[in-house]
Protein backbone atom coordinates (compact mmCIF):
# COMPACT_ATOMS: atom_id res chain seq x y z
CA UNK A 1 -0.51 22.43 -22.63
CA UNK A 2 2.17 19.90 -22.58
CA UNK A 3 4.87 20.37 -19.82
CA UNK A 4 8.43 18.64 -20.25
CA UNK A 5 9.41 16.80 -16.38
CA UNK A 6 11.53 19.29 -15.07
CA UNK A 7 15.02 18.93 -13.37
CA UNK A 8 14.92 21.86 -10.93
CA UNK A 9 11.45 20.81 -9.29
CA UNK A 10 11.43 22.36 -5.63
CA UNK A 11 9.91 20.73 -2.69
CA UNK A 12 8.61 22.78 0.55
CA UNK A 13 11.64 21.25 2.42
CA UNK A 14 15.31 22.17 2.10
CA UNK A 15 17.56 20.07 4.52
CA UNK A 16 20.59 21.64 5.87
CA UNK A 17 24.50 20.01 5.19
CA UNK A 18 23.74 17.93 8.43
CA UNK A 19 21.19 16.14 10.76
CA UNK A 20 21.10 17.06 14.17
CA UNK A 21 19.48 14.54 15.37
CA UNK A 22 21.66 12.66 17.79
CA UNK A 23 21.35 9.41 20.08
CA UNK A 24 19.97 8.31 21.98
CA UNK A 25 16.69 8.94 21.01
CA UNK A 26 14.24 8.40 24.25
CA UNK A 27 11.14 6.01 23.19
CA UNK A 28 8.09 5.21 25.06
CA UNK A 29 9.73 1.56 25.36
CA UNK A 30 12.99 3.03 26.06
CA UNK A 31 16.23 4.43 24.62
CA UNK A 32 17.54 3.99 21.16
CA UNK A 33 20.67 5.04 18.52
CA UNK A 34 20.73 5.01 15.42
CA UNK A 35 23.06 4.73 12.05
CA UNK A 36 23.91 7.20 9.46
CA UNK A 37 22.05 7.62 6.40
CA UNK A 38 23.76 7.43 2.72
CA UNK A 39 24.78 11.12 3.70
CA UNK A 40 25.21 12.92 6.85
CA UNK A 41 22.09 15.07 6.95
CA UNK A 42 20.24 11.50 7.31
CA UNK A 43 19.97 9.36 10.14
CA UNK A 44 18.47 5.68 9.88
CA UNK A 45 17.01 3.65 12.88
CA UNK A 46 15.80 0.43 12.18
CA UNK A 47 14.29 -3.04 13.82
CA UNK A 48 12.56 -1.14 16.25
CA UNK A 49 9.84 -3.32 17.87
CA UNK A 50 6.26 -1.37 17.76
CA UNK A 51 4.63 -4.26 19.57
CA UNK A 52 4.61 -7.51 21.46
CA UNK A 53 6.20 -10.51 19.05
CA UNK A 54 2.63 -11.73 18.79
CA UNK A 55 4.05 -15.82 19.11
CA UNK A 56 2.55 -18.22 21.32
CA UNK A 57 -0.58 -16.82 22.98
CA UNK A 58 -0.37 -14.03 21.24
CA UNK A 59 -0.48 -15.64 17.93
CA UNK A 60 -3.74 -14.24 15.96
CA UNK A 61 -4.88 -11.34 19.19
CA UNK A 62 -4.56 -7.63 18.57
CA UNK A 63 -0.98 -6.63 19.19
CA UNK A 64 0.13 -6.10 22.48
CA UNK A 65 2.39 -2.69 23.32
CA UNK A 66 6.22 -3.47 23.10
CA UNK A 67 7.67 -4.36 26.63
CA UNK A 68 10.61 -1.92 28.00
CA UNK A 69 13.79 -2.33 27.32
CA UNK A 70 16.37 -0.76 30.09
CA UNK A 71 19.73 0.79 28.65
CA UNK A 72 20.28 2.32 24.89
CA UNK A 73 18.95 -0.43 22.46
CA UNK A 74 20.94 -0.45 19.11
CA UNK A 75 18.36 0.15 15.94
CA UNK A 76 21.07 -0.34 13.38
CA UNK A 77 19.72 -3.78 11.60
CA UNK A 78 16.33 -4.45 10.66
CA UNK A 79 14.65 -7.35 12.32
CA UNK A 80 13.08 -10.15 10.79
CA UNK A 81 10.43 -10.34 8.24
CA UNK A 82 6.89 -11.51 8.96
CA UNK A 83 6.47 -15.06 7.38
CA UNK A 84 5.10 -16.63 5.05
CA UNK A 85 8.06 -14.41 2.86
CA UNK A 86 9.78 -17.25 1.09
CA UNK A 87 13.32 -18.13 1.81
CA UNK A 88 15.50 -15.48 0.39
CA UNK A 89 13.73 -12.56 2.20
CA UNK A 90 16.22 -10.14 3.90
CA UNK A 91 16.34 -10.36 7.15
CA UNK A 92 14.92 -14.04 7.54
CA UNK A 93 11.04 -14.26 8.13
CA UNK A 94 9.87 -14.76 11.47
CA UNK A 95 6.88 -14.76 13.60
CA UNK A 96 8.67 -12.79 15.80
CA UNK A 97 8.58 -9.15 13.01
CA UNK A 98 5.95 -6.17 14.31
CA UNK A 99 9.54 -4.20 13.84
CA UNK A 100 9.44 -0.29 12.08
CA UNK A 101 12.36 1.81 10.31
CA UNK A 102 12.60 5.75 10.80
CA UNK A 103 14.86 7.39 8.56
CA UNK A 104 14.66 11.82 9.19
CA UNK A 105 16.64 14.79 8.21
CA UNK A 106 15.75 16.81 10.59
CA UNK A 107 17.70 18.73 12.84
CA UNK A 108 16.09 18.87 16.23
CA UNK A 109 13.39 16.85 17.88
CA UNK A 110 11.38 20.54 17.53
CA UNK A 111 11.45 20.47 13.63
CA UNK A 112 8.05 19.20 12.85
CA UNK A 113 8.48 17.74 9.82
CA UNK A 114 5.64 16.13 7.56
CA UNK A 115 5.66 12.23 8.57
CA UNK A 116 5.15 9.44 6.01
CA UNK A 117 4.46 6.03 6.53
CA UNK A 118 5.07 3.43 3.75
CA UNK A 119 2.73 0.25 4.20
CA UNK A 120 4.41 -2.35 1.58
CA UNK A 121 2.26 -4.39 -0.97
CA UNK A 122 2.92 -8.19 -1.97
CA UNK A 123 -0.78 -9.90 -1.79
CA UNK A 124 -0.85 -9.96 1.97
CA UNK A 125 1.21 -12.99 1.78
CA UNK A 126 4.88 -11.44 1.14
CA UNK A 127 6.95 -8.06 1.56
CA UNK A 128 8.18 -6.42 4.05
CA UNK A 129 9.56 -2.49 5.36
CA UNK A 130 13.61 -3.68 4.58
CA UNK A 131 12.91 -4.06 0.74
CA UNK A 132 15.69 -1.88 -0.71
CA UNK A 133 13.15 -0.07 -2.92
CA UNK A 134 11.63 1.41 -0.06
CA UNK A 135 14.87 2.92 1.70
CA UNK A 136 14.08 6.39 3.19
CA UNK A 137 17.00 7.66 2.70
CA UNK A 138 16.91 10.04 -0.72
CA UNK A 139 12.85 10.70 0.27
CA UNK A 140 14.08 11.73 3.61
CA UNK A 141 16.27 14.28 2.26
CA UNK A 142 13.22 16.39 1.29
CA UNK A 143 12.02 16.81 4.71
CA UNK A 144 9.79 14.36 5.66
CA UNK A 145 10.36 11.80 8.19
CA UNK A 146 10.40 8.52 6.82
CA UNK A 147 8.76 5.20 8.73
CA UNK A 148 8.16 1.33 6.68
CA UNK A 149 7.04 -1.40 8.79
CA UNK A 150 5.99 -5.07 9.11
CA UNK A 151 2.73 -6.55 9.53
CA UNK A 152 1.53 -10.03 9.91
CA UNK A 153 0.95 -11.65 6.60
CA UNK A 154 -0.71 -14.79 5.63
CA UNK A 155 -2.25 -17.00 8.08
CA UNK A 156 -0.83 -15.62 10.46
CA UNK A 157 -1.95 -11.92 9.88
CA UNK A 158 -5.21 -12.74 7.86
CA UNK A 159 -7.33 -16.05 9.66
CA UNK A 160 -10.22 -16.01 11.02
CA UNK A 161 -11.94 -18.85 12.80
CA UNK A 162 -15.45 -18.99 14.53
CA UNK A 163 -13.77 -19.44 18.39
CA UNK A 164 -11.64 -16.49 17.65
CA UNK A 165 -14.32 -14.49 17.09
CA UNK A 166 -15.64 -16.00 20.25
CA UNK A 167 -13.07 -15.02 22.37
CA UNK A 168 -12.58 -11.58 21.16
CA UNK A 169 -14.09 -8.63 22.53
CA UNK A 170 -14.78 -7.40 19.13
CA UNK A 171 -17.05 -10.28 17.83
CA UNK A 172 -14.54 -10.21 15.58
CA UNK A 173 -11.43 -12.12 13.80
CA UNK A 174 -9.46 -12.33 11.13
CA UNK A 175 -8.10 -8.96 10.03
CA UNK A 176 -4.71 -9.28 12.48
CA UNK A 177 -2.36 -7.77 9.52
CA UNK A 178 -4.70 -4.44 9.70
CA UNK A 179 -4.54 -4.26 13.09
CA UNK A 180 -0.69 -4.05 13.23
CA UNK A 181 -0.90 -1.09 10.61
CA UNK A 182 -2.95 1.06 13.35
CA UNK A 183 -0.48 -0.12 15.97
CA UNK A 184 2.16 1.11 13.77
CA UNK A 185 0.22 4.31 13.32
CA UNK A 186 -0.25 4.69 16.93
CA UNK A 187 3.56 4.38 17.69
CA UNK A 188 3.92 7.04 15.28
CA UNK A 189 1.84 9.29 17.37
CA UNK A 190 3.55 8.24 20.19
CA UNK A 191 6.69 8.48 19.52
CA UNK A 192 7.75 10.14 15.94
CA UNK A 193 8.37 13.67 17.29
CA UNK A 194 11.76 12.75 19.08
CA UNK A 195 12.83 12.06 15.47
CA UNK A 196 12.02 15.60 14.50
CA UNK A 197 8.09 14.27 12.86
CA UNK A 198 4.75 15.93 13.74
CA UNK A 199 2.42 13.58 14.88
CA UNK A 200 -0.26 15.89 14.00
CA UNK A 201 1.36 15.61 9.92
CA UNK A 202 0.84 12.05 9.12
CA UNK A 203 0.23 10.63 5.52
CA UNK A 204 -0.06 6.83 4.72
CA UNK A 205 1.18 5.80 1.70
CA UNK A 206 1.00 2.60 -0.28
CA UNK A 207 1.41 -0.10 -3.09
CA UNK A 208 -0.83 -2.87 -4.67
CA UNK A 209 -1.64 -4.56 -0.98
CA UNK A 210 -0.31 -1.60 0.57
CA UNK A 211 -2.29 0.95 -1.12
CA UNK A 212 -5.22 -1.35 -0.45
CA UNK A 213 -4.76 -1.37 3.17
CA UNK A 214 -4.59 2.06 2.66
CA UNK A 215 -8.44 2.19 1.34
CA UNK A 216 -9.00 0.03 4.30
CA UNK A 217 -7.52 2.63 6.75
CA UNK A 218 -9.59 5.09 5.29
CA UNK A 219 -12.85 3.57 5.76
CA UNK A 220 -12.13 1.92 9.45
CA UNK A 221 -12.82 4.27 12.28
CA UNK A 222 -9.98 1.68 13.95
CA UNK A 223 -7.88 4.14 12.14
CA UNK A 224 -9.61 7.67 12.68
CA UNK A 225 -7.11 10.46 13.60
CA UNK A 226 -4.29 8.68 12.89
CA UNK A 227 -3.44 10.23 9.84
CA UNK A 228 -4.64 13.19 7.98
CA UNK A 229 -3.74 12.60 4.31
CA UNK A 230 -3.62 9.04 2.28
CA UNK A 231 -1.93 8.10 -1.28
CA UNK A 232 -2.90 4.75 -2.93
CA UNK A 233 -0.93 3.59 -5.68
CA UNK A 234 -2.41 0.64 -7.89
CA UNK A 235 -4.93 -0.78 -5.58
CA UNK A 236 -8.04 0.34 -3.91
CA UNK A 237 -10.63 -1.56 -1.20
CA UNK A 238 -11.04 -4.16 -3.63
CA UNK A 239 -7.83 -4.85 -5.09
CA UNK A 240 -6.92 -4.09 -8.40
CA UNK A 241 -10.23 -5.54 -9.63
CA UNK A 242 -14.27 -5.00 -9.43
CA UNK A 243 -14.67 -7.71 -6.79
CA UNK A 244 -16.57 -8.49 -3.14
CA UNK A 245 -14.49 -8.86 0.04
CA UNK A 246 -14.79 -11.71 1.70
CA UNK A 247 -17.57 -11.53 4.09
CA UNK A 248 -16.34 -13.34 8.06
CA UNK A 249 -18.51 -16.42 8.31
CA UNK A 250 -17.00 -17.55 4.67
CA UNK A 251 -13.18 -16.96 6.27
CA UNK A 252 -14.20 -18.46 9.57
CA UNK A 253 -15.24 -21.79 7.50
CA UNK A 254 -11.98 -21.21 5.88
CA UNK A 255 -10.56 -21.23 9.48
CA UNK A 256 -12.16 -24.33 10.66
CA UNK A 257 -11.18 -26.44 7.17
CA UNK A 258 -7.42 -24.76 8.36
CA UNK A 259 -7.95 -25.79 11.89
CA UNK A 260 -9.25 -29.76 10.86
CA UNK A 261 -6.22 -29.95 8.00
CA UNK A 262 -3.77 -29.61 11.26
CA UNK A 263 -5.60 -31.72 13.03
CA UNK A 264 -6.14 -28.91 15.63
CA UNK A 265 -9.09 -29.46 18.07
CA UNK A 266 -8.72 -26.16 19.98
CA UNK A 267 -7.57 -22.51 19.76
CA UNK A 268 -4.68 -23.72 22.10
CA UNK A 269 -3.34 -26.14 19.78
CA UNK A 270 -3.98 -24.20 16.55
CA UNK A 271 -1.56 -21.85 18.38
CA UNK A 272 0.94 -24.53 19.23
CA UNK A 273 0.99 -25.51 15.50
CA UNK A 274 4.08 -25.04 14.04
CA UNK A 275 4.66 -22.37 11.67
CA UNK A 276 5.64 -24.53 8.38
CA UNK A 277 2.86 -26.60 9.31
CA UNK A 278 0.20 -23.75 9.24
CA UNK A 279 1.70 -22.68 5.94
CA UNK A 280 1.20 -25.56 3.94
CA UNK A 281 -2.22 -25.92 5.08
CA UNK A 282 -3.54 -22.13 4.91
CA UNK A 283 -2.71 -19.43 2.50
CA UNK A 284 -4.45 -16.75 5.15
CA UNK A 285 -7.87 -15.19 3.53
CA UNK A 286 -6.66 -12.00 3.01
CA UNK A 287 -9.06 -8.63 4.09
CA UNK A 288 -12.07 -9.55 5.24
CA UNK A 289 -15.51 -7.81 5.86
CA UNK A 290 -15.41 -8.71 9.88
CA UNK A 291 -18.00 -6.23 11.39
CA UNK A 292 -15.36 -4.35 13.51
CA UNK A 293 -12.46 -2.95 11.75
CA UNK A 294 -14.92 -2.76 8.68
CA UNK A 295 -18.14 -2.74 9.46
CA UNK A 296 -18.97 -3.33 6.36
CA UNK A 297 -18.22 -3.45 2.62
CA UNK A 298 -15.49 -0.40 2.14
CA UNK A 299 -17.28 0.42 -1.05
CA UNK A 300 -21.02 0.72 0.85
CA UNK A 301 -18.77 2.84 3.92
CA UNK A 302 -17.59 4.91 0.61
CA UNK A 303 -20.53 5.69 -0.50
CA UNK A 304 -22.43 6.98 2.88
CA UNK A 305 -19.61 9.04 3.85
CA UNK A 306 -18.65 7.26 6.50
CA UNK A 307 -14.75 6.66 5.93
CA UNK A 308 -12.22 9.18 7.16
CA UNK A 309 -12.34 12.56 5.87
CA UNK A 310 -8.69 13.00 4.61
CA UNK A 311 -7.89 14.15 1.12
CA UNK A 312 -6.21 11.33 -1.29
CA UNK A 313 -4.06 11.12 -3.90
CA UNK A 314 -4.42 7.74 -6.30
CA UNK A 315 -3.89 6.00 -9.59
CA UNK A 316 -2.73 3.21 -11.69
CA UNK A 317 0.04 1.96 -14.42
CA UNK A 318 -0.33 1.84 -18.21
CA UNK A 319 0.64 -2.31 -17.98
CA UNK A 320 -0.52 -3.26 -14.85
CA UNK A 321 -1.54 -6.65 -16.25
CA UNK A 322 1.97 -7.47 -17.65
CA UNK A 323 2.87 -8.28 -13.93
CA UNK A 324 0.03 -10.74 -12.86
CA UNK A 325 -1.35 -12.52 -16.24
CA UNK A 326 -0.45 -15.17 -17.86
CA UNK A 327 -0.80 -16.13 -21.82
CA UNK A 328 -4.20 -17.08 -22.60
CA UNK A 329 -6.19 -18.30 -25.72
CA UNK A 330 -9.12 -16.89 -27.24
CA UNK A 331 -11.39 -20.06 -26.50
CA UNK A 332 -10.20 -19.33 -22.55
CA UNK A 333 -10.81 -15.56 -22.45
CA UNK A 334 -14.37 -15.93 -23.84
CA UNK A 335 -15.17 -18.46 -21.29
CA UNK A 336 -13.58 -16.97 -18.67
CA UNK A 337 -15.64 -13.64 -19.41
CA UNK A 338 -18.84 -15.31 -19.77
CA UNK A 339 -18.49 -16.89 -16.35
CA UNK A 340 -17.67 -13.19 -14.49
CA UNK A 341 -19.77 -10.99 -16.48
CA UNK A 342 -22.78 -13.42 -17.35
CA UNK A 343 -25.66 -11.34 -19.14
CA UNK A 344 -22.95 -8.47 -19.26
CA UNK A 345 -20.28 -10.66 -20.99
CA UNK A 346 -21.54 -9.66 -24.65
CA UNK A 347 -21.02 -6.09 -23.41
CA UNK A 348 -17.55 -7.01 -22.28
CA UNK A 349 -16.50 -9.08 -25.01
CA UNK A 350 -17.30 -6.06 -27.29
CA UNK A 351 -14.82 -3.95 -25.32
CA UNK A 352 -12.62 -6.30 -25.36
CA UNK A 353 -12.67 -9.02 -28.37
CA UNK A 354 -10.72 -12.02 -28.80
CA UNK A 355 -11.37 -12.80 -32.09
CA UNK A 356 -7.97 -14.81 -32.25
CA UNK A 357 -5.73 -15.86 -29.64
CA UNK A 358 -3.08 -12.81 -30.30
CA UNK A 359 -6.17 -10.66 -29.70
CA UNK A 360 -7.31 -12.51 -26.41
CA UNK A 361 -4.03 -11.51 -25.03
CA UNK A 362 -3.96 -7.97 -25.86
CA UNK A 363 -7.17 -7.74 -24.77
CA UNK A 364 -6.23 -9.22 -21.61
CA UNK A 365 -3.65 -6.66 -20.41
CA UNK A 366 -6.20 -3.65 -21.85
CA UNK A 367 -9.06 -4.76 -19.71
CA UNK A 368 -6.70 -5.51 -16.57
CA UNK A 369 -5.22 -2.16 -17.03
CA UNK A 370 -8.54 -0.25 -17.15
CA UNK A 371 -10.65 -2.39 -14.52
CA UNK A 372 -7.51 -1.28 -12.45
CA UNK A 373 -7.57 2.37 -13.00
CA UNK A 374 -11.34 2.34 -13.02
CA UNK A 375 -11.17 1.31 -9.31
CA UNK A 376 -8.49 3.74 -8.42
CA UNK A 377 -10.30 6.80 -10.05
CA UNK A 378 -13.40 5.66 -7.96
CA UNK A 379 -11.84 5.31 -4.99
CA UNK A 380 -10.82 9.37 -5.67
CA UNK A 381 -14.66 10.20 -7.20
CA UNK A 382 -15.82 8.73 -3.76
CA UNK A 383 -13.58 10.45 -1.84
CA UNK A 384 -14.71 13.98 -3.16
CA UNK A 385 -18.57 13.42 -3.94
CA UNK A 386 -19.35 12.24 -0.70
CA UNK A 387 -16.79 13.42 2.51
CA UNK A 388 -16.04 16.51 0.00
CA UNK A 389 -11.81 16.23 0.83
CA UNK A 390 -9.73 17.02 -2.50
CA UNK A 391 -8.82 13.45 -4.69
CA UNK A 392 -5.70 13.80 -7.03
CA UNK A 393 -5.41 11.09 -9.62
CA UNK A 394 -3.00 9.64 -11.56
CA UNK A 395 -1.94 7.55 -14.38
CA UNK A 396 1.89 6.26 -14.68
CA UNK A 397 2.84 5.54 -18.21
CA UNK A 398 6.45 5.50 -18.15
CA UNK A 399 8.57 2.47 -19.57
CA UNK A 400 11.71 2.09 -17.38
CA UNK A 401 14.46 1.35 -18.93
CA UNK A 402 15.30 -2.47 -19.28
CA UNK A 403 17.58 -3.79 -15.95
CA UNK A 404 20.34 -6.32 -17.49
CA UNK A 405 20.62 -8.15 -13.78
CA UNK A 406 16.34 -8.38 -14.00
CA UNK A 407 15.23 -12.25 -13.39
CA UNK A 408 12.76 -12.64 -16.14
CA UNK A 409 11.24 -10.80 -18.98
CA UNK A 410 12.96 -7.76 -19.22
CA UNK A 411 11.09 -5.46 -20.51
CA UNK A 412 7.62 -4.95 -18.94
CA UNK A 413 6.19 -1.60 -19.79
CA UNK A 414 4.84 0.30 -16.98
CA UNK A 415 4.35 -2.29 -14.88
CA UNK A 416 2.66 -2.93 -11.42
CA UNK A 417 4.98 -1.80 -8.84
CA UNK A 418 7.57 0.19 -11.67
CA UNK A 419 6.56 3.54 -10.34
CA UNK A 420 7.60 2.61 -6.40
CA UNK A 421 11.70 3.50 -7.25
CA UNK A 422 10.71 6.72 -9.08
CA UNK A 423 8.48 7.83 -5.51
CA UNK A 424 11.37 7.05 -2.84
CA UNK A 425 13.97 8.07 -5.60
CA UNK A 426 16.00 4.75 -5.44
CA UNK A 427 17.80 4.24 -8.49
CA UNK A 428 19.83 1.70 -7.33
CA UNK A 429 21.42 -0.19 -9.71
CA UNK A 430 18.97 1.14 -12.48
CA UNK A 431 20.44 2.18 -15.65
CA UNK A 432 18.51 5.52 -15.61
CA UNK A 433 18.37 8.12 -18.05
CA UNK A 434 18.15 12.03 -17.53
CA UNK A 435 14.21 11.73 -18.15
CA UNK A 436 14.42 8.88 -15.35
CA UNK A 437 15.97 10.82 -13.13
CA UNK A 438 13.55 14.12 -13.73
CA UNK A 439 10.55 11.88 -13.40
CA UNK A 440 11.74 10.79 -10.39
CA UNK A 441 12.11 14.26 -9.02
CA UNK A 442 8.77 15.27 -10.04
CA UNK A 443 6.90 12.34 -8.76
CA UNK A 444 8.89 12.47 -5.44
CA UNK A 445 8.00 15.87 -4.69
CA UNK A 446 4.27 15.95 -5.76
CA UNK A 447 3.89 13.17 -2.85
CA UNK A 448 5.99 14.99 -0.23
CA UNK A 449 4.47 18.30 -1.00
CA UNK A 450 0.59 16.50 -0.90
CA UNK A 451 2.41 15.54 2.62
CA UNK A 452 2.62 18.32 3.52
CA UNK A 453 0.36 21.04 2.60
CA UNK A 454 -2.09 18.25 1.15
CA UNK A 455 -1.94 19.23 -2.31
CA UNK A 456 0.79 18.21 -4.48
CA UNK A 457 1.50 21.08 -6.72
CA UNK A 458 4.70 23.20 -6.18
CA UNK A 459 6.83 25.86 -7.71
CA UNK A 460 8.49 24.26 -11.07
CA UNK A 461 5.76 21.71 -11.05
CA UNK A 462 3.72 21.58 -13.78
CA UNK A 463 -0.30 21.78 -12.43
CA UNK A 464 -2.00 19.32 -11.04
CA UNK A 465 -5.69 19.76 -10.63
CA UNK A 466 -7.81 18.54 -8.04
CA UNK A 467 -10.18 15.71 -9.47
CA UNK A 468 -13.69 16.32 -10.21
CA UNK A 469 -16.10 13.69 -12.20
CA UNK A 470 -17.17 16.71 -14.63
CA UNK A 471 -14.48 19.97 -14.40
CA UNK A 472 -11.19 17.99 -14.44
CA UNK A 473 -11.98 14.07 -14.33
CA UNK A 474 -8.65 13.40 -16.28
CA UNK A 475 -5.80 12.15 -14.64
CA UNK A 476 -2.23 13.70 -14.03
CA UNK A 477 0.31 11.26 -16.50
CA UNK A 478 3.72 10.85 -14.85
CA UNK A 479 5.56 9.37 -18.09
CA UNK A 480 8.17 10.93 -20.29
CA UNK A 481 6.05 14.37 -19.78
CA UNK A 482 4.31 15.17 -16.81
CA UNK A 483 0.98 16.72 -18.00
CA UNK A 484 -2.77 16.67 -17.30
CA UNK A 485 -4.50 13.36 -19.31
CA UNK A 486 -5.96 11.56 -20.63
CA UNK A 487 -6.46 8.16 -19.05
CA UNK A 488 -7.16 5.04 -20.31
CA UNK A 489 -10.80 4.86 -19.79
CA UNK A 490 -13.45 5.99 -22.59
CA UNK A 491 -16.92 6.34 -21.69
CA UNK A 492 -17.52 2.85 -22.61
CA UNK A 493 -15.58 1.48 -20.24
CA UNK A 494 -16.38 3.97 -17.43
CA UNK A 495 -20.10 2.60 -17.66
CA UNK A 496 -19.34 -0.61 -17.85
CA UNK A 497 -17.51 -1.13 -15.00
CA UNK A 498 -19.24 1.15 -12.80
CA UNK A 499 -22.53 -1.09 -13.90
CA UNK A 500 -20.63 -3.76 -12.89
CA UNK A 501 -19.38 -2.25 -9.59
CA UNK A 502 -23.07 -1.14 -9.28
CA UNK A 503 -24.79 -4.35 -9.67
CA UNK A 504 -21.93 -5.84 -7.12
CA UNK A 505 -22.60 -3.19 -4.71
CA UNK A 506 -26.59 -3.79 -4.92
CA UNK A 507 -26.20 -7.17 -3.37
């Protein structure tokens, strides 16, 4: 039965007129204050350092714990973003960026509040926890505690290099960006209950490189008991596509090529190398396979049972693909199918035809769009068949409304990243309607109340079944109704990719 978003929603939380939370608040590393929220039942600290700037010698080692700070540190600013963010991040990018927010309602370190913590997406080579999208303050306001934070991006959070691994006690390098998400994570436990959080409450929650690092989380044992619930939105362990990660002896040749283009003849040197230097000459490898923080492919961890127990909730946009691809012609599709899909290419090409360039590009965004939410609604099918936790799964069709101040194409359906505002309720300077607005609350409180009780559903919520591959394998479609399916994928396409995924997996 169709259900209509509603306005009056309810969340498990209801925040009094006024946070009691007052400074300073008393941090393993020392004392801090804060800043008030957008209201005055929210408080915001920000640019607090989780870990050692990890510059210098420190530059591509696990992070080191934060050093002590004496007196009451101000956490009213954030601090810098990790580079390689381009020039006209806010605050600048630095080296110098393992730095976390905390925005809470609550009114008494005693509160125990649900904690969520935002890892950000941009390709593992840009973003950052100070994006304005992902302010904490209107999410806050429904009773969780709030945290975004940095990791190391690029080169300097994903590099791997054959004397690294040498020097490590891991046998391991390359996967430094990951390793500042658990450090982040163990802070948390730490130190989120003198905001009012319960370290014992945590769910990790993220976008496109985000929500892959969240896939990554789950399957690392790095990561066990740090968190008890995770939500993945448009990108599992492999991305947004049906592909191998990189395995560690490819990224430590990588490394070395890195290494030789700076004319660097030792791990001291390729630390002394200045950062614009390393920039131009490495791009960083992104995740890698490296026998320690993945042991091995997430998908084969997936599939043994082996990756945390913790229920999910997942999913994908309608027009994914209208954020990533380029125009294409018909002659360049078909050979560009042919060499991914070889001897499965006729199967593909059937699915998705490009009989004339016009069709090449429609087909384009299709098959992005369902390769996409065929990974995410595996990601949940692995999740229950095999560590038998609940999977929720989703499918975001709605069209925002076109943004007049937008750089480029204004109109982009429901794109990657256009459901990210509608979770943290951030209209900003949005020009949203009433159904805007009511999606908004909806999608807002399923996640907070899957925070919480670890199941989404609510009073005034229309129902949101639990996914199973044969009872209830269609998705929950946050557009201009909420209501239960379908998704994108027919049968056709199910097979085919998971034959694809299969024959990848076999290897």
């Amino acid at each position: 039965m169709k259900q209509t978003v509603l306005a009056g929603v309810a969340c498990l939380f209801v925040t009094g007129a006024t946070a009691a939370i007052t400074d300073p608040v008393r941090l393993d590393s020392g004392l801090i204050s804060g800043g008030a929220g957008s209201t005055p039942e929210v408080r915001a600290f920000k640019g607090i350092p989780y870990a050692s700037p990890p510059v210098g010698g420190l530059r591509w080692r696990a992070p080191q714990p934060a050093a002590h700070w004496e007196g009451v540190r101000k956490a009213e600013a954030f601090g810098a973003t990790c580079l390689p963010n381009g020039a006209n991040a806010s605050p600048a990018p630095s080296e110098d960026c393992l730095y976390l927010n905390v925005w809470t309602s609550a009114k008494s370190a005693s509160d125990k509040r649900p904690v969520m913590v935002w890892i950000y997406g941009g390709g593992f080579t840009n973003g950052s926890g100070s994006i304005p999208d992902y302010d904490g303050d209107a999410l806050s306001k429904k009773g969780p505690v709030i945290v975004t934070f940095n990791y190391r991006l690029g080169a300097f959070g994903f590099f791997a290099h054959p004397e690294l691994t040498k020097e490590s006690d891991r046998g391991a390098s390359g996967n430094y960006g990951l390793m500042d998400q658990v450090a982040a994570l163990e802070w948390v436990q730490k130190n989120i209950a003198a905001f009012g959080g319960d370290p014992k409450k945590v769910t990790i929650f993220g976008e496109s490189a985000g929500s892959m690092s969240v896939a990554d989380l789950v399957a690392s044992r790095q990561a066990k008991g740090l968190f008890i619930r995770a939500i993945g939105e448009s990108g599992a362990w492999m991305g947004l596509s049906v592909a191998p990660l990189r395995r560690l002896a490819d990224a430590e040749q990588a490394g070395i090529k890195t290494a030789e283009a700076v004319n660097a003849k030792s791990l001291a040197e390729l630390r002394q190398v200045p950062a614009e230097a390393l920039m131009k000459a490495a791009r960083g490898t992104g995740v890698i396979v490296d026998g320690w923080f993945l042991p091995d492919d997430p998908g084969k961890i997936y599939a043994q049972g082996k990756q945390n127990a913790v229920p999910v909730l997942v999913g994908s946009n309608k027009d994914e693909g209208t954020f990533f691809l380029q125009p294409t012609t018909a002659e360049k599709f078909t050979a560009q199918a042919r060499q991914r899909y070889a001897d499965s290419a006729d199967a593909y090409l059937k699915l998705y035809p490009a009989g004339s360039d016009e069709e090449a590009n429609a087909s384009a965004l299709i098959g992005f769009r369902d390769e996409a939410a065929w990974g995410m609604r595996n990601w949940a099918r692995m999740q229950a068949r095999t560590v038998k936790t609940k999977a929720f799964l989703y499918y975001f069709t709605h069209e925002p409304p076109a943004d007049p101040n937008a750089k480029g194409p204004r109109r982009r359906g429901a794109t990657h990243v256009a459901e990210v505002p509608y979770v943290f309720q951030n209209q900003r300077n949005r020009p949203w309607t009433d159904v805007d607005k009511q999606l908004s609350e909806a999608m807002s409180s399923y996640w907070v109340n899957f925070a919480t009780t670890g199941d989404p559903n609510g009073k005034g919520l229309p129902k949101w079944p639990a996914f199973d591959e044969t009872r209830s394998p269609n998705p929950m479609v946050l557009g201009e109704k909420v209501e239960v399916g379908p998704g994108p994928l027919a049968k056709t396409q199910l097979d085919f990719y998971q034959a694809v995924y299969e024959k990848q997996e076999a290897r």
